[in-house]
PDB file of N, CA and C in Angstrom:
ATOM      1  N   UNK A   1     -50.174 -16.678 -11.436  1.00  0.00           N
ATOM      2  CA  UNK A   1     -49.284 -17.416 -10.574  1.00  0.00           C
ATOM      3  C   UNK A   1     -48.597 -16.450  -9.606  1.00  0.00           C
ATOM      4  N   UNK A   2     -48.627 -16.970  -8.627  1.00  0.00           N
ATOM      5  CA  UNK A   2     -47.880 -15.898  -7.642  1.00  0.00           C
ATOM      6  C   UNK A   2     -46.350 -16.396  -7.283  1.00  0.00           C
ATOM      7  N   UNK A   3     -45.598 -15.363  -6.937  1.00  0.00           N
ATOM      8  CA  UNK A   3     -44.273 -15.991  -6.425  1.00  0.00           C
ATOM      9  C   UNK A   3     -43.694 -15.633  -5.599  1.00  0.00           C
ATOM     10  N   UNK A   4     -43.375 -16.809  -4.765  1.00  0.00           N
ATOM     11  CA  UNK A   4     -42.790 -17.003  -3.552  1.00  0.00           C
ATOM     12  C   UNK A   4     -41.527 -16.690  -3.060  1.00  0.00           C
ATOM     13  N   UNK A   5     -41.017 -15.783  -2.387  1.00  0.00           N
ATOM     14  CA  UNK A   5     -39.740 -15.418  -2.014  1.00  0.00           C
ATOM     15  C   UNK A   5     -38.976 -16.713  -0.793  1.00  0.00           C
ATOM     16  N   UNK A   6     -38.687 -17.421  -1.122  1.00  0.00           N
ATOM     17  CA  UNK A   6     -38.082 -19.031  -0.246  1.00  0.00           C
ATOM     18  C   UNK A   6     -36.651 -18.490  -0.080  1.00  0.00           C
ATOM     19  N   UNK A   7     -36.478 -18.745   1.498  1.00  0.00           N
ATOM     20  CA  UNK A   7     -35.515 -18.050   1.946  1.00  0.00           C
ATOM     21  C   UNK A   7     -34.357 -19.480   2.501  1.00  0.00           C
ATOM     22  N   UNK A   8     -33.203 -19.429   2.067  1.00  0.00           N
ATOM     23  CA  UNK A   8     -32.505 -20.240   2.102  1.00  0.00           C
ATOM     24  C   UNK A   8     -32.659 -21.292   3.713  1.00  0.00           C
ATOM     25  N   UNK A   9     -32.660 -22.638   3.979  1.00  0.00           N
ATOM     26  CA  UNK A   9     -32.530 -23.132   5.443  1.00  0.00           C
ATOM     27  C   UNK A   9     -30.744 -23.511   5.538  1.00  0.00           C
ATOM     28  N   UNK A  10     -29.981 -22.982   6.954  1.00  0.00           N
ATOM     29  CA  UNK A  10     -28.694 -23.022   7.504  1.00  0.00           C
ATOM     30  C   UNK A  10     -29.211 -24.087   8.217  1.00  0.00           C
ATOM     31  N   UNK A  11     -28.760 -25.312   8.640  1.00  0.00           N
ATOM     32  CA  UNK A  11     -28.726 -26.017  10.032  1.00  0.00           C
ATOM     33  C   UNK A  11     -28.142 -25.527  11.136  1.00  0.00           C
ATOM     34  N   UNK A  12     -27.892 -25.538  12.320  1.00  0.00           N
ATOM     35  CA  UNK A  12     -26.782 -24.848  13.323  1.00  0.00           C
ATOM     36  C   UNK A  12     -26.038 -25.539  13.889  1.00  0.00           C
ATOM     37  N   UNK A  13     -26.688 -26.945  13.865  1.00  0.00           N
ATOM     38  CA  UNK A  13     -25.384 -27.729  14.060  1.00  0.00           C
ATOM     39  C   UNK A  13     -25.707 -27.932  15.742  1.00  0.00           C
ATOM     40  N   UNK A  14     -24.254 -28.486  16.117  1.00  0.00           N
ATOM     41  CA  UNK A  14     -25.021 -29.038  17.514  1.00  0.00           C
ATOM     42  C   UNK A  14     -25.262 -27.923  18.571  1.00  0.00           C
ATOM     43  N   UNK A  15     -24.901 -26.664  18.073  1.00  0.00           N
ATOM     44  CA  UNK A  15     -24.777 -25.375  19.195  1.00  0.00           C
ATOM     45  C   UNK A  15     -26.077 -24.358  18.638  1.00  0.00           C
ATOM     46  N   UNK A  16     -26.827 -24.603  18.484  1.00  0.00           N
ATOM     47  CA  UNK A  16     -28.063 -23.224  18.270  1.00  0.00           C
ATOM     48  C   UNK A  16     -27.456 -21.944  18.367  1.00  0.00           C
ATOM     49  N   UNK A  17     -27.163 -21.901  19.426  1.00  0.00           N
ATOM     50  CA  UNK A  17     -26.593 -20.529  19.871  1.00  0.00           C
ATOM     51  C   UNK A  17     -25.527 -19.773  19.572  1.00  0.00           C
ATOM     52  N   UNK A  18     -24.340 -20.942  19.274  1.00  0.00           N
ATOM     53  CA  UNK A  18     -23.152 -20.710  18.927  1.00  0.00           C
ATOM     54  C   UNK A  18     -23.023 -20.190  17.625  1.00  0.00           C
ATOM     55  N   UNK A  19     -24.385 -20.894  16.982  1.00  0.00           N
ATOM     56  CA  UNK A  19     -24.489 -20.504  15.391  1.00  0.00           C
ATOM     57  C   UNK A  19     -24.910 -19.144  15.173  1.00  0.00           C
ATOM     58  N   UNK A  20     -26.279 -18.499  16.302  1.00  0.00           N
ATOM     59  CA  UNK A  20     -26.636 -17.727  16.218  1.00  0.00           C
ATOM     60  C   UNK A  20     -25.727 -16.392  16.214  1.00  0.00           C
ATOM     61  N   UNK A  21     -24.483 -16.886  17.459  1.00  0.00           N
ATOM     62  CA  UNK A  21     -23.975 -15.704  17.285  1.00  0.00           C
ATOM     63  C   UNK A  21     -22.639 -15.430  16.421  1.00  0.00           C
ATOM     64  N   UNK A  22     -22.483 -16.296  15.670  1.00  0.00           N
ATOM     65  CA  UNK A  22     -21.822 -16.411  14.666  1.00  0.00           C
ATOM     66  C   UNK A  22     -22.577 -15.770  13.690  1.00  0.00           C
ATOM     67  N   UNK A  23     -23.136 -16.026  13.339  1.00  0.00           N
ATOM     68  CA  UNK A  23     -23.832 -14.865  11.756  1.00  0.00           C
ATOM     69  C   UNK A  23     -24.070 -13.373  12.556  1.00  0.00           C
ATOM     70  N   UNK A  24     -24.360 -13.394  13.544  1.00  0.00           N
ATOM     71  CA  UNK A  24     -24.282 -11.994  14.242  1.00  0.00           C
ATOM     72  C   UNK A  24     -22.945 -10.959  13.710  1.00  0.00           C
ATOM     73  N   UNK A  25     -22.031 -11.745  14.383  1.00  0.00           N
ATOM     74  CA  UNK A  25     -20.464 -11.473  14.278  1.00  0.00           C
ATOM     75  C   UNK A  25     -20.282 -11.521  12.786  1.00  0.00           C
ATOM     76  N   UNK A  26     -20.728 -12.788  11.964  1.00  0.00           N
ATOM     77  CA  UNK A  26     -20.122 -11.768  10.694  1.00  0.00           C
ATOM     78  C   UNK A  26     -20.832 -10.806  10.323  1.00  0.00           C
ATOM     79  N   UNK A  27     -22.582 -10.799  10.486  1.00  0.00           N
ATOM     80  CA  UNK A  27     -22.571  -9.464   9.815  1.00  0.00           C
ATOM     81  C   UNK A  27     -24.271  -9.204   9.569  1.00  0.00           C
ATOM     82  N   UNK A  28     -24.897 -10.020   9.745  1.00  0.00           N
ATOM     83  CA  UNK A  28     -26.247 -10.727   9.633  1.00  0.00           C
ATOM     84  C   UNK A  28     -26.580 -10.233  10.782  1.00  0.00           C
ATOM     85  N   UNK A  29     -28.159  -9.546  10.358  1.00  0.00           N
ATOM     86  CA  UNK A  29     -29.141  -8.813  11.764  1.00  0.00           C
ATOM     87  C   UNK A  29     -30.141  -9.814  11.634  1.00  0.00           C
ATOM     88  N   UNK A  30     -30.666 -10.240  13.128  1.00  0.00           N
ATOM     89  CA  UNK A  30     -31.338 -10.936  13.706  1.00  0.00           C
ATOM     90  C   UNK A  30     -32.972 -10.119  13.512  1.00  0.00           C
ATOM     91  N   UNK A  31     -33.578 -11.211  12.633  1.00  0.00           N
ATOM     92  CA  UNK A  31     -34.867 -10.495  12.137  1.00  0.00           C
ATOM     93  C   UNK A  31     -36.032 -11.134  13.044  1.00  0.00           C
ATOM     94  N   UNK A  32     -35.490 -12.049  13.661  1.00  0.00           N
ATOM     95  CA  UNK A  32     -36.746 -13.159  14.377  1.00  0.00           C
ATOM     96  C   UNK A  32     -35.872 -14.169  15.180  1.00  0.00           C
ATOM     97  N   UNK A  33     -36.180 -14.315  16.045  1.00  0.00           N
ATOM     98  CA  UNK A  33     -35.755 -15.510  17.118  1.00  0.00           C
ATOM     99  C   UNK A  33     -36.722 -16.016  18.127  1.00  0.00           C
ATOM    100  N   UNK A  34     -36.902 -17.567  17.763  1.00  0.00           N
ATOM    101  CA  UNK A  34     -37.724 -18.112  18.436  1.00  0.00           C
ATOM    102  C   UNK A  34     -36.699 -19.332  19.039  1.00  0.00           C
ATOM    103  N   UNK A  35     -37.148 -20.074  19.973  1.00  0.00           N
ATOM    104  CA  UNK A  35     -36.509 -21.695  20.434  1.00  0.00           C
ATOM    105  C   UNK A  35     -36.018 -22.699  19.208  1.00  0.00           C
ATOM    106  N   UNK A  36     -35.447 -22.718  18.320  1.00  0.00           N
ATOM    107  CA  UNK A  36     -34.985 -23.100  17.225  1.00  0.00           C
ATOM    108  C   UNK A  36     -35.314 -22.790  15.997  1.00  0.00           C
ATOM    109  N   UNK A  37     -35.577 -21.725  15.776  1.00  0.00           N
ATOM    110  CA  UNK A  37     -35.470 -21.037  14.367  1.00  0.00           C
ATOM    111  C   UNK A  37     -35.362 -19.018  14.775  1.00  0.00           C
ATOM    112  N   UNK A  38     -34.472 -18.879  13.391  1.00  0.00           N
ATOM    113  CA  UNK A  38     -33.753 -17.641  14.215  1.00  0.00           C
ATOM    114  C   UNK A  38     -33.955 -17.040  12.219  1.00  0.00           C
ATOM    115  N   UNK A  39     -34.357 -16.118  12.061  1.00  0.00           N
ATOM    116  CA  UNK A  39     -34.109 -15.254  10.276  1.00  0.00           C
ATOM    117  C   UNK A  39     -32.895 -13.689  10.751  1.00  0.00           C
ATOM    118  N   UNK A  40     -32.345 -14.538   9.841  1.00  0.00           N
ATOM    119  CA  UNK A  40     -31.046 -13.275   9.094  1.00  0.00           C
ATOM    120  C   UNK A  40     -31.653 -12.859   8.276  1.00  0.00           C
ATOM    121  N   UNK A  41     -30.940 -11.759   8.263  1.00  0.00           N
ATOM    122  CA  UNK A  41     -30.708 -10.844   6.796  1.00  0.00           C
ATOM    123  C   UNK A  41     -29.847 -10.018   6.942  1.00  0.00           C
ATOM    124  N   UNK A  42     -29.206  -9.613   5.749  1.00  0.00           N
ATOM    125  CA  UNK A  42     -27.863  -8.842   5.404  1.00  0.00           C
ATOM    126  C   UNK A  42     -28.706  -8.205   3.938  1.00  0.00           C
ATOM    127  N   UNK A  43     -28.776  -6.650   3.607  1.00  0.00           N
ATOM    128  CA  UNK A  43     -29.495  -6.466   2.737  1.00  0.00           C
ATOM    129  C   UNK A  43     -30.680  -7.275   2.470  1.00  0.00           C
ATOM    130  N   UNK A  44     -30.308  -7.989   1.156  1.00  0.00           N
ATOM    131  CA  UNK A  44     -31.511  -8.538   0.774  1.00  0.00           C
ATOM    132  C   UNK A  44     -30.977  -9.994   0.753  1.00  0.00           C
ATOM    133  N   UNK A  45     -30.203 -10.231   1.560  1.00  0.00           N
ATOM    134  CA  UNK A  45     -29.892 -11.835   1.468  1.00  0.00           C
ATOM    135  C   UNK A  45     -30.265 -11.978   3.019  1.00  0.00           C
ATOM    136  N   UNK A  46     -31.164 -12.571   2.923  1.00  0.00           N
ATOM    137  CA  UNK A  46     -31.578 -13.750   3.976  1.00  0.00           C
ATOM    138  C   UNK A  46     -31.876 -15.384   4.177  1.00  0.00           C
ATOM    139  N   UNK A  47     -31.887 -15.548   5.261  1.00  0.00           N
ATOM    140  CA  UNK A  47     -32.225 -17.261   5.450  1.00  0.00           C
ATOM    141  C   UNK A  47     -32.516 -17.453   7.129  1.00  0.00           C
ATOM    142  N   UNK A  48     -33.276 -18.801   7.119  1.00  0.00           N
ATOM    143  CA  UNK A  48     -33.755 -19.149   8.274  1.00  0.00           C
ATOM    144  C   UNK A  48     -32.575 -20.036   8.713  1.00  0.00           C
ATOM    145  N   UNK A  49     -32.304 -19.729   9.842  1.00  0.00           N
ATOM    146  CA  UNK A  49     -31.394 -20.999  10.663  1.00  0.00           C
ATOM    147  C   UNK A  49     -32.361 -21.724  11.944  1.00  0.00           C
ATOM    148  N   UNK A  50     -32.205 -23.028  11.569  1.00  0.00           N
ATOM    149  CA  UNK A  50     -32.871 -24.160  12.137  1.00  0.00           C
ATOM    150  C   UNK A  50     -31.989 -24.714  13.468  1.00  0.00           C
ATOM    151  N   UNK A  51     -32.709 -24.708  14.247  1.00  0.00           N
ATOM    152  CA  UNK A  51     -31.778 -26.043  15.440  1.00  0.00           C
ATOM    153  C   UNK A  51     -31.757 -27.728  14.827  1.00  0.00           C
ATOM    154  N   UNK A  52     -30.791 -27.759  13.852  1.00  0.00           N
ATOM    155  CA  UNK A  52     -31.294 -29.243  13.490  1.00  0.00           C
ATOM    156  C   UNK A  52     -29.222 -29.094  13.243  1.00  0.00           C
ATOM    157  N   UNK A  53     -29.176 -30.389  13.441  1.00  0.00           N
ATOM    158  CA  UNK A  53     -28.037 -31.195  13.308  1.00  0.00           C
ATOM    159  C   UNK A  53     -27.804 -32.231  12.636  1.00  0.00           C
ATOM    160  N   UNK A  54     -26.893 -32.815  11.651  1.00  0.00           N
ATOM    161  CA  UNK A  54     -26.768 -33.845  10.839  1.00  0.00           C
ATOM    162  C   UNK A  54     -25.592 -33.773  10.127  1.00  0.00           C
ATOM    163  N   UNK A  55     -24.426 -34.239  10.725  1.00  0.00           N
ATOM    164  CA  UNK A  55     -23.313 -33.831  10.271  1.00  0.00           C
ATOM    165  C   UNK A  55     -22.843 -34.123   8.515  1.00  0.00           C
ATOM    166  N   UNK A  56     -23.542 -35.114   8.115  1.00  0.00           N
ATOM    167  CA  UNK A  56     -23.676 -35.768   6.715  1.00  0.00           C
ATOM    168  C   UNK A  56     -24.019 -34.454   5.752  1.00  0.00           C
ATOM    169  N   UNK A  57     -25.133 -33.922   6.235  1.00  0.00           N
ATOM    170  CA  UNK A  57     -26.419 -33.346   5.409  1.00  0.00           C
ATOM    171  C   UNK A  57     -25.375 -31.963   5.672  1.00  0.00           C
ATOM    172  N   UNK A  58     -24.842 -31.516   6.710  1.00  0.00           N
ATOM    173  CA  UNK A  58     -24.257 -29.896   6.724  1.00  0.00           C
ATOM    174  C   UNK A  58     -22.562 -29.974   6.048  1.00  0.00           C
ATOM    175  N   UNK A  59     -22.403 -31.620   6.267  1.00  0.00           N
ATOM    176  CA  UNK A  59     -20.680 -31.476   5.181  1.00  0.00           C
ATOM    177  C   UNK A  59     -21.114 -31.207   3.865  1.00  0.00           C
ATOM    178  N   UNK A  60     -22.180 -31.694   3.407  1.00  0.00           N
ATOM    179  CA  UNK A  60     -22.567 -31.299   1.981  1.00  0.00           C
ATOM    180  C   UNK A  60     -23.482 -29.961   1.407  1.00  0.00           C
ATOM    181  N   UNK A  61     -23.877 -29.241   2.335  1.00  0.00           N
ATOM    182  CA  UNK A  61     -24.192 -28.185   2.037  1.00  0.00           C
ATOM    183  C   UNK A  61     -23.504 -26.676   2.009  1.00  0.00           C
ATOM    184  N   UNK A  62     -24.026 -26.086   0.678  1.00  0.00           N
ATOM    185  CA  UNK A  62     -23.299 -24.753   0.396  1.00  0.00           C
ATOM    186  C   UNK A  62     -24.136 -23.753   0.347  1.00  0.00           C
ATOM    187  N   UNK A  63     -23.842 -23.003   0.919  1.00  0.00           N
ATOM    188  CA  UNK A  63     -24.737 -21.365   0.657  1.00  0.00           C
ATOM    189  C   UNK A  63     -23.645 -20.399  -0.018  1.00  0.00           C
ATOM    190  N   UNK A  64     -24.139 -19.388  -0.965  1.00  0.00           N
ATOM    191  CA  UNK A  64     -23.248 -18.841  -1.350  1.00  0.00           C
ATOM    192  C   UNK A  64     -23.580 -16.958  -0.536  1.00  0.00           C
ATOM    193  N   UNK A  65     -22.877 -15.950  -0.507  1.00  0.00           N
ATOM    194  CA  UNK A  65     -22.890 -14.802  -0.293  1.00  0.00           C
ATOM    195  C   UNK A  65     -22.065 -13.717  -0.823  1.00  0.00           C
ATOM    196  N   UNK A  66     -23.065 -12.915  -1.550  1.00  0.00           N
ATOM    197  CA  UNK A  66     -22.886 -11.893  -2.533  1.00  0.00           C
ATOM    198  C   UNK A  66     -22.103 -10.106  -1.323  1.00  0.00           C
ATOM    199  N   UNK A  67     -21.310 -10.205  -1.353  1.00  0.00           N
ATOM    200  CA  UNK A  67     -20.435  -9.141  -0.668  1.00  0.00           C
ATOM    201  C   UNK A  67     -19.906  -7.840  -2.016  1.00  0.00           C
ATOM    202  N   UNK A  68     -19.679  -6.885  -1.245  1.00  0.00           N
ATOM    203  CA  UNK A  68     -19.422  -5.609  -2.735  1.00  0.00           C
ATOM    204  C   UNK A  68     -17.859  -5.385  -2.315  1.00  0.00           C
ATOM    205  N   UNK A  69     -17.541  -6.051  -1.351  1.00  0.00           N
ATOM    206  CA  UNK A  69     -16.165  -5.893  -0.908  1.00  0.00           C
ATOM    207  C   UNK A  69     -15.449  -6.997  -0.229  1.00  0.00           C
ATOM    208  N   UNK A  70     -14.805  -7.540  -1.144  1.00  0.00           N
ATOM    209  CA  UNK A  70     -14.388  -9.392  -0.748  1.00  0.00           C
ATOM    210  C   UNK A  70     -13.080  -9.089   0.350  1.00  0.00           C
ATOM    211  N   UNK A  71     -12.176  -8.065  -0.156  1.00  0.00           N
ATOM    212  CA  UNK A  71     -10.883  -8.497   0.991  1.00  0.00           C
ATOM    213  C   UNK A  71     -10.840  -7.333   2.163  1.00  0.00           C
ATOM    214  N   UNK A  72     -12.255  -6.722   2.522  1.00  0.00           N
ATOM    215  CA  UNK A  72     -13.103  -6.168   3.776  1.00  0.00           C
ATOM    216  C   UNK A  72     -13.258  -7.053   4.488  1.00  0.00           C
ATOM    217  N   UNK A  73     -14.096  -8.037   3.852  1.00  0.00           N
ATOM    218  CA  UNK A  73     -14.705  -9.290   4.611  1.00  0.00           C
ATOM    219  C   UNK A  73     -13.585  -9.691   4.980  1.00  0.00           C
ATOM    220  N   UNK A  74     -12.421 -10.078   4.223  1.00  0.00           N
ATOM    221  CA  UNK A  74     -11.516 -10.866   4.434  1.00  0.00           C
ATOM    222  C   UNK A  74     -10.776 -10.254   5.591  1.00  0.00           C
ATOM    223  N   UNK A  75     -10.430  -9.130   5.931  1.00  0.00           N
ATOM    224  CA  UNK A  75      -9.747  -8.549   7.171  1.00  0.00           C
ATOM    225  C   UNK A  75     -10.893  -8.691   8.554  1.00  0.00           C
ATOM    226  N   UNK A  76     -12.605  -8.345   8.445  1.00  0.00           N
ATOM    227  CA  UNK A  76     -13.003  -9.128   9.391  1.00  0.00           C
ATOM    228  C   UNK A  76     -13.299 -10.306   9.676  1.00  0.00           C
ATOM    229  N   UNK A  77     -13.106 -11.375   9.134  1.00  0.00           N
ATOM    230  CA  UNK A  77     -12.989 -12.571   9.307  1.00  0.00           C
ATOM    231  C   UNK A  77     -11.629 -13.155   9.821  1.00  0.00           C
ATOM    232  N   UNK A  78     -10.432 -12.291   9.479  1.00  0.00           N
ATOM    233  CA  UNK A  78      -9.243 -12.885  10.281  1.00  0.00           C
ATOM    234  C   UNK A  78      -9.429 -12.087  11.610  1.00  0.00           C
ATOM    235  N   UNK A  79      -9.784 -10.593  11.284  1.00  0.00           N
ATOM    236  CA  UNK A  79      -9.539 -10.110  12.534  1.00  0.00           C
ATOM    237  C   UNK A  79     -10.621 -10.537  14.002  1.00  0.00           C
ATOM    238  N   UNK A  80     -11.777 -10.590  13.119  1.00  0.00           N
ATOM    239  CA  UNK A  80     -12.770 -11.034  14.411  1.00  0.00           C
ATOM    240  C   UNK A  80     -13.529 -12.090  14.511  1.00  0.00           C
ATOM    241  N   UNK A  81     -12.974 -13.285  13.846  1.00  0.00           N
ATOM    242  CA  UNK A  81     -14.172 -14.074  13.629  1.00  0.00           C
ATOM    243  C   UNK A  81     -13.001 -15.909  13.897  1.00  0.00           C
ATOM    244  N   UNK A  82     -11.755 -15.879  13.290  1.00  0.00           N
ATOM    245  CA  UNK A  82     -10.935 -16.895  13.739  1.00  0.00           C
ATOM    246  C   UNK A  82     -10.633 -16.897  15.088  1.00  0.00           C
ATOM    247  N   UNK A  83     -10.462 -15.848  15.805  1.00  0.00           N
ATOM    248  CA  UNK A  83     -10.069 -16.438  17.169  1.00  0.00           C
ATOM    249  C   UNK A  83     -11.166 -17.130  17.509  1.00  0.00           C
ATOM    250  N   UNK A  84     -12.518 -16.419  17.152  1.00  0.00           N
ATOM    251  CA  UNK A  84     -14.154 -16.559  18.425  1.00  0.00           C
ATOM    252  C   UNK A  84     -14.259 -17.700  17.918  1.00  0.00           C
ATOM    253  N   UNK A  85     -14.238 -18.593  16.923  1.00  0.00           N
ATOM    254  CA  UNK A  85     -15.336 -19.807  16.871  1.00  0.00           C
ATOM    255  C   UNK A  85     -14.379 -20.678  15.574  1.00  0.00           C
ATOM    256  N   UNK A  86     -15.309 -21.879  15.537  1.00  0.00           N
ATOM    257  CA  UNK A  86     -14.547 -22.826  15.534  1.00  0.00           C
ATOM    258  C   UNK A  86     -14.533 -22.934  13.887  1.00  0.00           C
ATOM    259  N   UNK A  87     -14.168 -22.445  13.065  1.00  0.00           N
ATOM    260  CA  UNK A  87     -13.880 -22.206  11.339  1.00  0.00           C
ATOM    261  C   UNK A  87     -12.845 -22.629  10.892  1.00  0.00           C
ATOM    262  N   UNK A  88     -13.151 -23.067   9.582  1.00  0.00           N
ATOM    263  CA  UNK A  88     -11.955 -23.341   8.557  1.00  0.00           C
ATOM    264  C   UNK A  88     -12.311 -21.995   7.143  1.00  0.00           C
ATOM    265  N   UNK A  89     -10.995 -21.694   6.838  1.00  0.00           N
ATOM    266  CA  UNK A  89     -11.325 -20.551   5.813  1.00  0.00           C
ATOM    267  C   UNK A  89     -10.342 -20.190   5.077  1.00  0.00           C
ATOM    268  N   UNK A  90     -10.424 -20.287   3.734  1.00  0.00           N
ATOM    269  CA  UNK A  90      -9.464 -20.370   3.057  1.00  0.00           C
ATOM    270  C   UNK A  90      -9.527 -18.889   2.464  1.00  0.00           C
ATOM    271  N   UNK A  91      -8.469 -18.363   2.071  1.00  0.00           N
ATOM    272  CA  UNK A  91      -8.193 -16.791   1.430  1.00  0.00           C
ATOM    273  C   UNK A  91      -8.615 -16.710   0.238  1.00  0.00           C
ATOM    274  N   UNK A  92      -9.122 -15.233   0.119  1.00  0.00           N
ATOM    275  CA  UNK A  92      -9.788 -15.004  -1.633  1.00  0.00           C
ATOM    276  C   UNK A  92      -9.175 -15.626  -2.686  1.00  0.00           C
ATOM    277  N   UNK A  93      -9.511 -16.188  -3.470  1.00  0.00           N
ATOM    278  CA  UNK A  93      -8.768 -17.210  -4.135  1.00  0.00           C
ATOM    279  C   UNK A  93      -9.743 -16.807  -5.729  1.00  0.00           C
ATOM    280  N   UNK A  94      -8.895 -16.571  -6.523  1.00  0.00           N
ATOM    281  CA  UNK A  94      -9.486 -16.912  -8.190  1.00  0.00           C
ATOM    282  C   UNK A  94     -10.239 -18.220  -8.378  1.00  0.00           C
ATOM    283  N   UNK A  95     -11.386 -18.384  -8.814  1.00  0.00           N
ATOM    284  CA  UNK A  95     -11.348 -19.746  -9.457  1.00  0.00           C
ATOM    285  C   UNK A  95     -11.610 -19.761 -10.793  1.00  0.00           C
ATOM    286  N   UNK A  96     -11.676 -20.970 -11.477  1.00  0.00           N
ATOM    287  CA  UNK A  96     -12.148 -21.394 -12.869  1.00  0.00           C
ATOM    288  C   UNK A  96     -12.799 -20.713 -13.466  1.00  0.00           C
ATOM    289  N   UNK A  97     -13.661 -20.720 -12.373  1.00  0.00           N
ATOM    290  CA  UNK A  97     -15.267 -20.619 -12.785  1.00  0.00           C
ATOM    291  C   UNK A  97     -15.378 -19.102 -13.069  1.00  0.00           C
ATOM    292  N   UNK A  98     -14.397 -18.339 -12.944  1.00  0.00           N
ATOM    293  CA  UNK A  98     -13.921 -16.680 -13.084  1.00  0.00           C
ATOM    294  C   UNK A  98     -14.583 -15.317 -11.889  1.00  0.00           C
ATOM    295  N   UNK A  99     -14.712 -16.375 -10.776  1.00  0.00           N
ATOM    296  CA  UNK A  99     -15.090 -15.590  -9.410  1.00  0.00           C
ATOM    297  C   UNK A  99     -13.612 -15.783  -8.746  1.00  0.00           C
ATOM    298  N   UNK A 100     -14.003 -14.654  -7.515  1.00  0.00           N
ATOM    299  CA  UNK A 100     -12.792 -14.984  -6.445  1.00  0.00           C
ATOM    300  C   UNK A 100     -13.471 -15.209  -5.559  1.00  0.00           C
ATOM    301  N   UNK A 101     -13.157 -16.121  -4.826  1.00  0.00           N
ATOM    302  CA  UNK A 101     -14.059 -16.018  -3.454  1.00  0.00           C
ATOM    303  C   UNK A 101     -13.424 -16.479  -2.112  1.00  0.00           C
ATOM    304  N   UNK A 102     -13.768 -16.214  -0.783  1.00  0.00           N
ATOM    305  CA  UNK A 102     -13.596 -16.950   0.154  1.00  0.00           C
ATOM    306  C   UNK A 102     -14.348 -17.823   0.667  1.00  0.00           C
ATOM    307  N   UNK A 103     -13.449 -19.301   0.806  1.00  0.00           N
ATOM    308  CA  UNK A 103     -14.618 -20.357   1.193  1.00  0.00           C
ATOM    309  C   UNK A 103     -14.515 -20.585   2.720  1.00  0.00           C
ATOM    310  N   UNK A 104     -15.462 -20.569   3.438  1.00  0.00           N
ATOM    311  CA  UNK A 104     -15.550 -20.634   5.085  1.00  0.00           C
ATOM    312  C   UNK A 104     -16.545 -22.153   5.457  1.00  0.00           C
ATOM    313  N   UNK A 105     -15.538 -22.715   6.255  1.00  0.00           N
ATOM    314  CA  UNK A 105     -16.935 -23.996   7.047  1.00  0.00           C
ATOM    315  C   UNK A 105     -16.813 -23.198   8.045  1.00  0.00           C
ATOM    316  N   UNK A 106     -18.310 -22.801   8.376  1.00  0.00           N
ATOM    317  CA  UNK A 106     -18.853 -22.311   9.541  1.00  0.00           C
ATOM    318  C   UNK A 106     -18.997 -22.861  10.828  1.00  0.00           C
ATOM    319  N   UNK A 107     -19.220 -22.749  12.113  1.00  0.00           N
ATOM    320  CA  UNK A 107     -19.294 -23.575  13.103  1.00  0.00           C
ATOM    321  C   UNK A 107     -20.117 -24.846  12.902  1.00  0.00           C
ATOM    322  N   UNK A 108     -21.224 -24.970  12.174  1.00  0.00           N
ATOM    323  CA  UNK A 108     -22.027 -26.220  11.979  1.00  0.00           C
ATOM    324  C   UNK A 108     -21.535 -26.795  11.301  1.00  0.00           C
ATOM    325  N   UNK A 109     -20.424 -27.025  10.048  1.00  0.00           N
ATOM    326  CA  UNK A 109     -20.057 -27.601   9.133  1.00  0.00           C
ATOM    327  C   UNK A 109     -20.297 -27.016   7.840  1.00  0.00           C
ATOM    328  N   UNK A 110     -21.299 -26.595   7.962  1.00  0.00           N
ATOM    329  CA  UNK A 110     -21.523 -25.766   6.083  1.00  0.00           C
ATOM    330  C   UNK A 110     -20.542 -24.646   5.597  1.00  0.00           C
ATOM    331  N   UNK A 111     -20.743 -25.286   4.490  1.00  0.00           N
ATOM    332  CA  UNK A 111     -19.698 -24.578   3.687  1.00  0.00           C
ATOM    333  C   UNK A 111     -19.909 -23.307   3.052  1.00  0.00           C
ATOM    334  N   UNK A 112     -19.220 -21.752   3.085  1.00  0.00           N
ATOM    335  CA  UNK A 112     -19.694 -20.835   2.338  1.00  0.00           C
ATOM    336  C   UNK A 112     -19.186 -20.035   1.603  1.00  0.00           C
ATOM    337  N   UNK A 113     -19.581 -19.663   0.385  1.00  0.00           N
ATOM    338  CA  UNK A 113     -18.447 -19.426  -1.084  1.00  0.00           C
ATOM    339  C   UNK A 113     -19.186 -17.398  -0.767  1.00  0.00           C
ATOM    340  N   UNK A 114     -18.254 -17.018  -0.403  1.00  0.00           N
ATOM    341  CA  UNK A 114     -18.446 -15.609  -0.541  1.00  0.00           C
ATOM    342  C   UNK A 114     -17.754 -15.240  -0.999  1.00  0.00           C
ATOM    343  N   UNK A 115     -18.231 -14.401  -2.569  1.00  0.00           N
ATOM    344  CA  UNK A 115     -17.849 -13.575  -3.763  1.00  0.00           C
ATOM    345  C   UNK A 115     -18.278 -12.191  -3.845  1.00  0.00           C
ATOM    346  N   UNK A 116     -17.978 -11.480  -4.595  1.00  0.00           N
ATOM    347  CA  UNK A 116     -18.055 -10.108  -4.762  1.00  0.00           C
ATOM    348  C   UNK A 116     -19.307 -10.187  -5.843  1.00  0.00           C
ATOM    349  N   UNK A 117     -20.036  -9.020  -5.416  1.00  0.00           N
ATOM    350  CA  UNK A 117     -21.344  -8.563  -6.584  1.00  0.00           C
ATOM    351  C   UNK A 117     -20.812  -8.333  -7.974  1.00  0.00           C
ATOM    352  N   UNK A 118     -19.576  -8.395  -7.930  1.00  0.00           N
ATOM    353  CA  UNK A 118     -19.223  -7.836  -9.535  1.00  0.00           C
ATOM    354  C   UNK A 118     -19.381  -9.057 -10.737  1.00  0.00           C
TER     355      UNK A 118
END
């Protein structure tokens, strides 16, 4: 049996572009860009972002992201990433579940739980 490395799909929501350069800015290198599909990667976390829109389908979706330094992220995300574009983002926060994380809706609507590798 062979196995397949399936790389997460982002929607972008109604701005392609806007999305594109949003994962830029946080932190994600542009591995491929074509007329609606664009591959990130950050280390070894990647995913394809799609030109597709569906505001239903992106309020309910979560991606998560594995960071080695949560309140790094957290100083570039206030410092460079709230003025530029249009986010909701809540501060490293403990949860239950015994992670801390910061949760971000991104310009398309999706939601993203970034925690620390530990």
């Amino acid at each position: 049996m062979e196995l397949i490395n399936l790389r997460p799909f982002i929607p972008s929501g109604e701005d392609y572009h806007l999305a594109q350069s949003f994962f830029e800015d946080l932190g994600f290198e542009k591995l491929y860009s074509d007329e609606g599909l664009s591959i990130f990667r950050m280390a070894k976390q990647e995913f394809f972002l799609q030109n597709f829109h569906n505001e239903e389908f992106q309020g309910n979706y979560m991606v998560e992201l594995l960071v080695a330094d949560l309140d790094g992220w957290w100083t570039h995300i206030q410092k460079s990433l709230l003025a530029k574009y249009p986010i909701k983002v809540k501060e490293p926060t403990l949860y239950p579940w015994g992670k801390r994380e910061i949760h971000l809706i991104d310009p398309s609507g999706v939601c993203w739980h970034i925690s620390e590798t530990k």
